[in-house]
N, C-alpha and C. Protein backbone atom coordinates (compact mmCIF):
# COMPACT_ATOMS: atom_id res chain seq x y z
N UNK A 1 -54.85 40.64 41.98
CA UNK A 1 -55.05 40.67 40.54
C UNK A 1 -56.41 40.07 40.21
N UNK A 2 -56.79 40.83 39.40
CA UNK A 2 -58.52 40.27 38.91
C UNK A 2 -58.22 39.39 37.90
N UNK A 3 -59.29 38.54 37.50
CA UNK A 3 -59.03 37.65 36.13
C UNK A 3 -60.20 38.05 35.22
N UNK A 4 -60.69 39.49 35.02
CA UNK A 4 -61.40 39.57 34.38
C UNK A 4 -61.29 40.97 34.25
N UNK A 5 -61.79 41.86 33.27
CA UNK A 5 -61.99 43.31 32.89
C UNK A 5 -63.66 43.55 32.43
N UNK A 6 -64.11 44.46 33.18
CA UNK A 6 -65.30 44.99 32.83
C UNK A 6 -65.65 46.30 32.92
N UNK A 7 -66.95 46.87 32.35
CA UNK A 7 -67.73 47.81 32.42
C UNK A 7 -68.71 47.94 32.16
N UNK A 8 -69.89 48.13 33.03
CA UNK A 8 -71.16 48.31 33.19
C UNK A 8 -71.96 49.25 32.08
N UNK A 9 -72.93 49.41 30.81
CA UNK A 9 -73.20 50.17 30.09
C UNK A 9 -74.58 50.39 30.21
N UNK A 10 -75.21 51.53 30.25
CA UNK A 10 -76.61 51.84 30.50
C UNK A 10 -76.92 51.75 28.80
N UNK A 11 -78.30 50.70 28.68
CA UNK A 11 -79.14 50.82 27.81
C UNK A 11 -79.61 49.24 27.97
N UNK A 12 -80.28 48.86 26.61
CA UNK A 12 -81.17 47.46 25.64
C UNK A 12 -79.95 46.62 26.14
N UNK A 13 -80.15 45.57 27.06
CA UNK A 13 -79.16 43.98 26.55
C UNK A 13 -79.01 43.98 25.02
N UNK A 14 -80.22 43.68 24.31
CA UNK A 14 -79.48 43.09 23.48
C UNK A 14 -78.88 44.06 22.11
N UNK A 15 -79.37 45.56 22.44
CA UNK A 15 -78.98 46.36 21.85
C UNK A 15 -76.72 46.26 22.09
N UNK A 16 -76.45 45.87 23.97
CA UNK A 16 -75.09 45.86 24.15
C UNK A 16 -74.64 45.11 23.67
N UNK A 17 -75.53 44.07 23.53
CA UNK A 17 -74.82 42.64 23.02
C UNK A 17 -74.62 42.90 21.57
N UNK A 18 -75.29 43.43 20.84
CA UNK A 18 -74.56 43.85 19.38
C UNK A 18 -73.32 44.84 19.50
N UNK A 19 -73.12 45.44 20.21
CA UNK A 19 -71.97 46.54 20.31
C UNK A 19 -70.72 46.06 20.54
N UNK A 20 -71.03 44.49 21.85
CA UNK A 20 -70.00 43.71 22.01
C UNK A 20 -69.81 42.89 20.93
N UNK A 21 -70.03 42.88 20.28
CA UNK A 21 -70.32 41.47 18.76
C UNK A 21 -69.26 43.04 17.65
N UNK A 22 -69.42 43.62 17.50
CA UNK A 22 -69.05 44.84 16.63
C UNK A 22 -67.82 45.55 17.10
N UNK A 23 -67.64 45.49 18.49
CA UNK A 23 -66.44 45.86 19.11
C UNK A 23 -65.49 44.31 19.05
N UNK A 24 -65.67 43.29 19.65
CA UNK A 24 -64.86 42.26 19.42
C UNK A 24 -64.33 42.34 17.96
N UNK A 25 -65.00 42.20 16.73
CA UNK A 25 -64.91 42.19 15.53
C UNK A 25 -63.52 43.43 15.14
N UNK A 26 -63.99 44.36 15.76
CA UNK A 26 -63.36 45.32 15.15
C UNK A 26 -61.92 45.36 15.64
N UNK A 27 -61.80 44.63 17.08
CA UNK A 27 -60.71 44.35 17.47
C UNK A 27 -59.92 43.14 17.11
N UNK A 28 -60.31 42.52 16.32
CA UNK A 28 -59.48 41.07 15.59
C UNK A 28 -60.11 40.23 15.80
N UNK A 29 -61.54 39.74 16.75
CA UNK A 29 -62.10 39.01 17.42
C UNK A 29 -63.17 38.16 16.60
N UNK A 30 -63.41 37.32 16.51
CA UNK A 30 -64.44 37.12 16.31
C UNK A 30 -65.03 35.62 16.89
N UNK A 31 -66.76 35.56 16.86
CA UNK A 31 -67.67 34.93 17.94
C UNK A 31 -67.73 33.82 17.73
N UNK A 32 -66.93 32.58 17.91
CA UNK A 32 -66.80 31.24 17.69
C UNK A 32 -68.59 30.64 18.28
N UNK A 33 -68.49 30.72 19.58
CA UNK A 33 -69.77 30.26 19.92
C UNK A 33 -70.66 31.27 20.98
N UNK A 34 -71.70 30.67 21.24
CA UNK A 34 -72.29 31.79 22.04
C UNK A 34 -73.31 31.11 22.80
N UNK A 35 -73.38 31.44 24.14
CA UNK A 35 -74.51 30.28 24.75
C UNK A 35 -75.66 31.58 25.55
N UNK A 36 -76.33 30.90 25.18
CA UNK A 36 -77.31 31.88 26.52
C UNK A 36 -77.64 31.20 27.59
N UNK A 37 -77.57 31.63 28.77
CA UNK A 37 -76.88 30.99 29.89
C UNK A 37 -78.79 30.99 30.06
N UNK A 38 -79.38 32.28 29.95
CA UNK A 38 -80.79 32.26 30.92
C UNK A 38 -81.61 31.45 30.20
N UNK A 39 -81.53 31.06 28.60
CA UNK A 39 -82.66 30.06 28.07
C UNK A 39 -82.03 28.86 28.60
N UNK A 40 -80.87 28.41 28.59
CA UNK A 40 -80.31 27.11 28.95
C UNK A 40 -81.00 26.69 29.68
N UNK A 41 -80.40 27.56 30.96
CA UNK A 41 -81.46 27.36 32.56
C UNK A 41 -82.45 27.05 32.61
N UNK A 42 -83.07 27.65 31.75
CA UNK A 42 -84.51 27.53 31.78
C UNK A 42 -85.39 26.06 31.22
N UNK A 43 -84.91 26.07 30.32
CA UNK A 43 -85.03 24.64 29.52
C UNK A 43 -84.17 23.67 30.34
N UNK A 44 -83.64 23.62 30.81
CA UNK A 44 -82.87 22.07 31.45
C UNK A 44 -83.51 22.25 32.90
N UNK A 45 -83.41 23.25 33.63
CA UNK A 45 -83.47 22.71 35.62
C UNK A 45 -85.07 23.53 35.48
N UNK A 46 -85.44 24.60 34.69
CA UNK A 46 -86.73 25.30 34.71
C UNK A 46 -86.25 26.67 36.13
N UNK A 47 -85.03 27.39 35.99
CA UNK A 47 -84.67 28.27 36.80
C UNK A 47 -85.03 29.73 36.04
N UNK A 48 -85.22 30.37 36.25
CA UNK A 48 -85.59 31.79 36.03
C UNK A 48 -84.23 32.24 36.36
N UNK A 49 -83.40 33.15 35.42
CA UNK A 49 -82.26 33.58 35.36
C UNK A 49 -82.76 34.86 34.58
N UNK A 50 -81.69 35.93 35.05
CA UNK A 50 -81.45 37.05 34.21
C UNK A 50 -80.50 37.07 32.90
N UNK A 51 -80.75 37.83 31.90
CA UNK A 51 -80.21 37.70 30.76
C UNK A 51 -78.77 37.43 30.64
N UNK A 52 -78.34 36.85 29.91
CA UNK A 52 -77.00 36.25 30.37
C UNK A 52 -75.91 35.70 28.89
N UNK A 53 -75.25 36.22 27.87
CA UNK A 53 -75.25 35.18 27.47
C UNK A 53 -73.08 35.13 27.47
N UNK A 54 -72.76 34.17 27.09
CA UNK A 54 -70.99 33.87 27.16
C UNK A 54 -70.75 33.89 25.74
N UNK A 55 -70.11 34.70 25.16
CA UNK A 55 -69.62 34.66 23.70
C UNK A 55 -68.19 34.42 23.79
N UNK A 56 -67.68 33.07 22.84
CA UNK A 56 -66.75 32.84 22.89
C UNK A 56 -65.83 33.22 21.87
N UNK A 57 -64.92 34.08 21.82
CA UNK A 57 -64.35 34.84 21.26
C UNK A 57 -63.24 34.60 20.82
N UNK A 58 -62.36 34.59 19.64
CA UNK A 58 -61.16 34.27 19.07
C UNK A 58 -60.66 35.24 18.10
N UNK A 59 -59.04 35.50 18.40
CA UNK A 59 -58.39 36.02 17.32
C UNK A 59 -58.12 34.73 16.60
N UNK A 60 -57.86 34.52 15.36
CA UNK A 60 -57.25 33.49 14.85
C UNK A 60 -55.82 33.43 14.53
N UNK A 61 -55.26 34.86 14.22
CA UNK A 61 -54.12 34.57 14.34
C UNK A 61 -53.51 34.71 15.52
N UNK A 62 -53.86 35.20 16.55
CA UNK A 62 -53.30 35.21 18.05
C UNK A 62 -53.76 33.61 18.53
N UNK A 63 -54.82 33.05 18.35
CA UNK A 63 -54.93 32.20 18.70
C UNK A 63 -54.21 30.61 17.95
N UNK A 64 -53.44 30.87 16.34
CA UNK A 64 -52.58 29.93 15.74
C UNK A 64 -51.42 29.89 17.06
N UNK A 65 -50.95 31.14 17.20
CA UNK A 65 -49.69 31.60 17.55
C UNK A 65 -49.71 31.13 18.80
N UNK A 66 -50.71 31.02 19.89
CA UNK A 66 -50.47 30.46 21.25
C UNK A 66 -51.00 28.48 20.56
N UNK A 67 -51.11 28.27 19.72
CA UNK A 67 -51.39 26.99 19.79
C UNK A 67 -49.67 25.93 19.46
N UNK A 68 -49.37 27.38 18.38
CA UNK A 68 -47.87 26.48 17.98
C UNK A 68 -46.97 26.70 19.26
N UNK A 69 -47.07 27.87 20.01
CA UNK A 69 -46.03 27.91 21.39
C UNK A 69 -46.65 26.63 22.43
N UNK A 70 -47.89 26.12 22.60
CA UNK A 70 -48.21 25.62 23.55
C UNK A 70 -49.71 24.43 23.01
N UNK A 71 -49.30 23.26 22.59
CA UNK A 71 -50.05 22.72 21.80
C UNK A 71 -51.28 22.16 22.62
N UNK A 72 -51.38 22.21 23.96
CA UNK A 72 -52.18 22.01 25.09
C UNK A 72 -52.72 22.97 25.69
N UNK A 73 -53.00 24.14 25.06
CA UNK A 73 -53.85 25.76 25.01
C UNK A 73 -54.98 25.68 25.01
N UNK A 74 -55.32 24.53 23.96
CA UNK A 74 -56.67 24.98 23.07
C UNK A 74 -57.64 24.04 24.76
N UNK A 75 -56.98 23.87 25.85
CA UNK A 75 -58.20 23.42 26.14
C UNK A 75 -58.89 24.94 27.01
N UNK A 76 -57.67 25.98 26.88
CA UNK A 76 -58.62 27.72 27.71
C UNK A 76 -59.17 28.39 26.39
N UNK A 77 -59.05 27.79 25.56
CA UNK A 77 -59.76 28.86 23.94
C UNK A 77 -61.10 28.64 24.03
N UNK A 78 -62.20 29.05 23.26
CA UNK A 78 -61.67 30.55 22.92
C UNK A 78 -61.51 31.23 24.55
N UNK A 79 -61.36 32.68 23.98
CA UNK A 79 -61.64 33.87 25.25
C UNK A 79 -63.12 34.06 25.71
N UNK A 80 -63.43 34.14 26.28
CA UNK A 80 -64.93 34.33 26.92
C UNK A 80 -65.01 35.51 27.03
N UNK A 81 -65.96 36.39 26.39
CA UNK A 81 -66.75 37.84 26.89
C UNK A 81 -68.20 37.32 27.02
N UNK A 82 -68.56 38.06 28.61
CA UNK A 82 -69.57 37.74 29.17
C UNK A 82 -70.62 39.16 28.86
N UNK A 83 -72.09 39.15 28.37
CA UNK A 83 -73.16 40.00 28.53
C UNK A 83 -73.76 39.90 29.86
N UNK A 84 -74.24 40.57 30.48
CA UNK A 84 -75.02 40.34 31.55
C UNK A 84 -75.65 41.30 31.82
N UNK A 85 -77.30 41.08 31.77
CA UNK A 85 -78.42 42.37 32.95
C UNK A 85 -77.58 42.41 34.33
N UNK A 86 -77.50 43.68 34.74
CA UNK A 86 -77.39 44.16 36.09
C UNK A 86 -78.14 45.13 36.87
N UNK A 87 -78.02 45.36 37.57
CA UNK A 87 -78.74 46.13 38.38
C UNK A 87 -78.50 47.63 37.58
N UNK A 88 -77.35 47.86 37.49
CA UNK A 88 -77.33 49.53 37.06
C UNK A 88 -76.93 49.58 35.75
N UNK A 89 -77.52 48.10 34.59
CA UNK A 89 -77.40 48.75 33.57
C UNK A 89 -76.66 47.20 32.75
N UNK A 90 -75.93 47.42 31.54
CA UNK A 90 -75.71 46.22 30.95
C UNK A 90 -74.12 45.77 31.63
N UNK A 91 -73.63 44.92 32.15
CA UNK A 91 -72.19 44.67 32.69
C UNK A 91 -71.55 44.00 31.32
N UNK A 92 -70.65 44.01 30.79
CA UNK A 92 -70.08 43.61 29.62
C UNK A 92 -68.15 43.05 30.51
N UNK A 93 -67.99 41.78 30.68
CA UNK A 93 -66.56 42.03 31.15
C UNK A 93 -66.07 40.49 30.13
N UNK A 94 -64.59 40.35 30.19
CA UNK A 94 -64.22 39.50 29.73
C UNK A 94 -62.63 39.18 30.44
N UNK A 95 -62.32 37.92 30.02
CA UNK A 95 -61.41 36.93 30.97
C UNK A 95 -59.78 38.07 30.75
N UNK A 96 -59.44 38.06 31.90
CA UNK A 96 -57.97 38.15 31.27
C UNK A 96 -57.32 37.01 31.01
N UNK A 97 -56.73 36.78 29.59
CA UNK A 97 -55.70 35.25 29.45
C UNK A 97 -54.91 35.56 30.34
N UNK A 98 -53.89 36.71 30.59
CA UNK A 98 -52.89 36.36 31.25
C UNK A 98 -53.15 35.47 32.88
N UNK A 99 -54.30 35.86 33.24
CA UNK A 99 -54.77 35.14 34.70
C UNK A 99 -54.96 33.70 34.49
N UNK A 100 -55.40 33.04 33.42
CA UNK A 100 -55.38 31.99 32.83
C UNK A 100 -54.65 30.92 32.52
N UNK A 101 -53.59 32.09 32.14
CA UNK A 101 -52.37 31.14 31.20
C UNK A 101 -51.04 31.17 32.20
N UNK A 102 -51.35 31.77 33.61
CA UNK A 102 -50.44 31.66 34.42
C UNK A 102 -50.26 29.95 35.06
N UNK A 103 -51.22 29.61 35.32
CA UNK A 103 -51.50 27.73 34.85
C UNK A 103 -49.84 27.12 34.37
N UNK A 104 -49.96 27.56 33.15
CA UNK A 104 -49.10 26.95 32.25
C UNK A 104 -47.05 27.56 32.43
N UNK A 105 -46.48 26.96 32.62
CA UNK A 105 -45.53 27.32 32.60
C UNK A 105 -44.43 27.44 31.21
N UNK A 106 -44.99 28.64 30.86
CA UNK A 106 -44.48 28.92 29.95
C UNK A 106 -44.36 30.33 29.50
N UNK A 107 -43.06 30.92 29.41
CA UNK A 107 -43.23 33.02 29.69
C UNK A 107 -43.54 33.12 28.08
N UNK A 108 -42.84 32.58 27.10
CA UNK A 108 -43.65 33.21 25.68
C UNK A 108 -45.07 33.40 25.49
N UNK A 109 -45.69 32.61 26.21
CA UNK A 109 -47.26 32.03 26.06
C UNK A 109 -47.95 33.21 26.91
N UNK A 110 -47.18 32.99 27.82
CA UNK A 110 -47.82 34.36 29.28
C UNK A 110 -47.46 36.17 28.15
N UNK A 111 -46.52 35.75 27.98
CA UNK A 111 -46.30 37.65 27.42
C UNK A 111 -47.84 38.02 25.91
N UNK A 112 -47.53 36.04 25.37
CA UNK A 112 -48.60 36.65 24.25
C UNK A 112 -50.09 36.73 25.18
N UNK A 113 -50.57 35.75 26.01
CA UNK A 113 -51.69 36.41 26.79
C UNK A 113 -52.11 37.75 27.17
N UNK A 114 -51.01 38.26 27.24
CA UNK A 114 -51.00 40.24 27.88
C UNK A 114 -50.99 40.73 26.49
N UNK A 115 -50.77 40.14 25.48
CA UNK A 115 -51.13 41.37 23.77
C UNK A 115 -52.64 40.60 23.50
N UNK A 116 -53.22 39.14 23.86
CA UNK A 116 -54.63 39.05 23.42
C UNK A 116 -55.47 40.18 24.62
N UNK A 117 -54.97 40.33 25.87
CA UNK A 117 -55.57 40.79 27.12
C UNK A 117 -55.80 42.19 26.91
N UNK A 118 -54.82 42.91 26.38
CA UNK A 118 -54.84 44.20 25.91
C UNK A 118 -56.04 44.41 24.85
N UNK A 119 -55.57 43.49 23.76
CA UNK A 119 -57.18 43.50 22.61
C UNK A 119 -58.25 43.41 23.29
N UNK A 120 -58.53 42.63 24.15
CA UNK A 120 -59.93 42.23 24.93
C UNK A 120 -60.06 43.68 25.65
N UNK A 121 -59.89 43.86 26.32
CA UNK A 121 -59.66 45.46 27.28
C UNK A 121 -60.21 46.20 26.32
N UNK A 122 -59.27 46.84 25.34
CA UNK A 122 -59.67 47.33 24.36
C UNK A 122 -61.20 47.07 23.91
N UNK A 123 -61.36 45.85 23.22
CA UNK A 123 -62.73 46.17 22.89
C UNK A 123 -63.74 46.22 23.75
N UNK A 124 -63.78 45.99 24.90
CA UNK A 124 -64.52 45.84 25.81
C UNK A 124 -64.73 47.37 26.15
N UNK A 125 -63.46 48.34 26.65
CA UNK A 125 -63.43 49.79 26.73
C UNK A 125 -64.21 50.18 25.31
N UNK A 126 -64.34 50.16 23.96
CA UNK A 126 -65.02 50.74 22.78
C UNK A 126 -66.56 50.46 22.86
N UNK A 127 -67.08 49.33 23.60
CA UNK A 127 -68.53 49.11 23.85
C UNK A 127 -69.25 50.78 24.02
């Protein structure tokens, strides 16, 4: 089992990175925080990195709903969708919760992970 879903898209980074910002959205999502991994790098150790950035992603009401089943959640929130330059083009993938929330012993929490996992899939497939 993978803990992540992706697909590679030919064009502009940051042209994908708006598509992923517009697809999350459209799927219930929206971009709590967002780091860019390659300026980070760059500014703290002085590493040359390829474009990179982690958008941290939240339903809010999927994400109330795993907080009242499991009040010790919020330390895997948000969801992470990753941008990334690749070799053949833009890679766009993001976490599966259910790989995540298998951690936790708890099946209500695990079944709602597989309806946020499905949304993520989803928007990730609409990129």
């Amino acid at each position: 089992m993978t803990y992540f879903h992706a697909r590679t898209i030919d064009g502009d980074f940051d042209a994908v990175l708006q598509r992923t910002r517009e697809a999350l959205q459209k799927h219930g999502f929206g971009v709590l925080t967002e780091i860019d991994v390659q300026s980070t790098l760059k500014a703290k150790i002085g590493a040359d990195f390829r474009p990179y950035r982690i958008l941290g992603a939240c339903n809010p009401r999927m994400a109330h709903e795993a907080l009242e089943m499991e009040p010790h959640v919020g330390a895997m929130l948000p969801c992470n969708v990753v941008v990334q330059q690749a070799d053949a083009g833009v890679e766009v993938f993001a976490i599966d919760p259910v790989a995540s929330m298998r951690a936790i012993d708890n099946a209500g929490l695990l079944n709602h992970a597989g309806t946020v996992g499905a949304q993520l899939r989803a928007a990730v497939d609409d990129i």
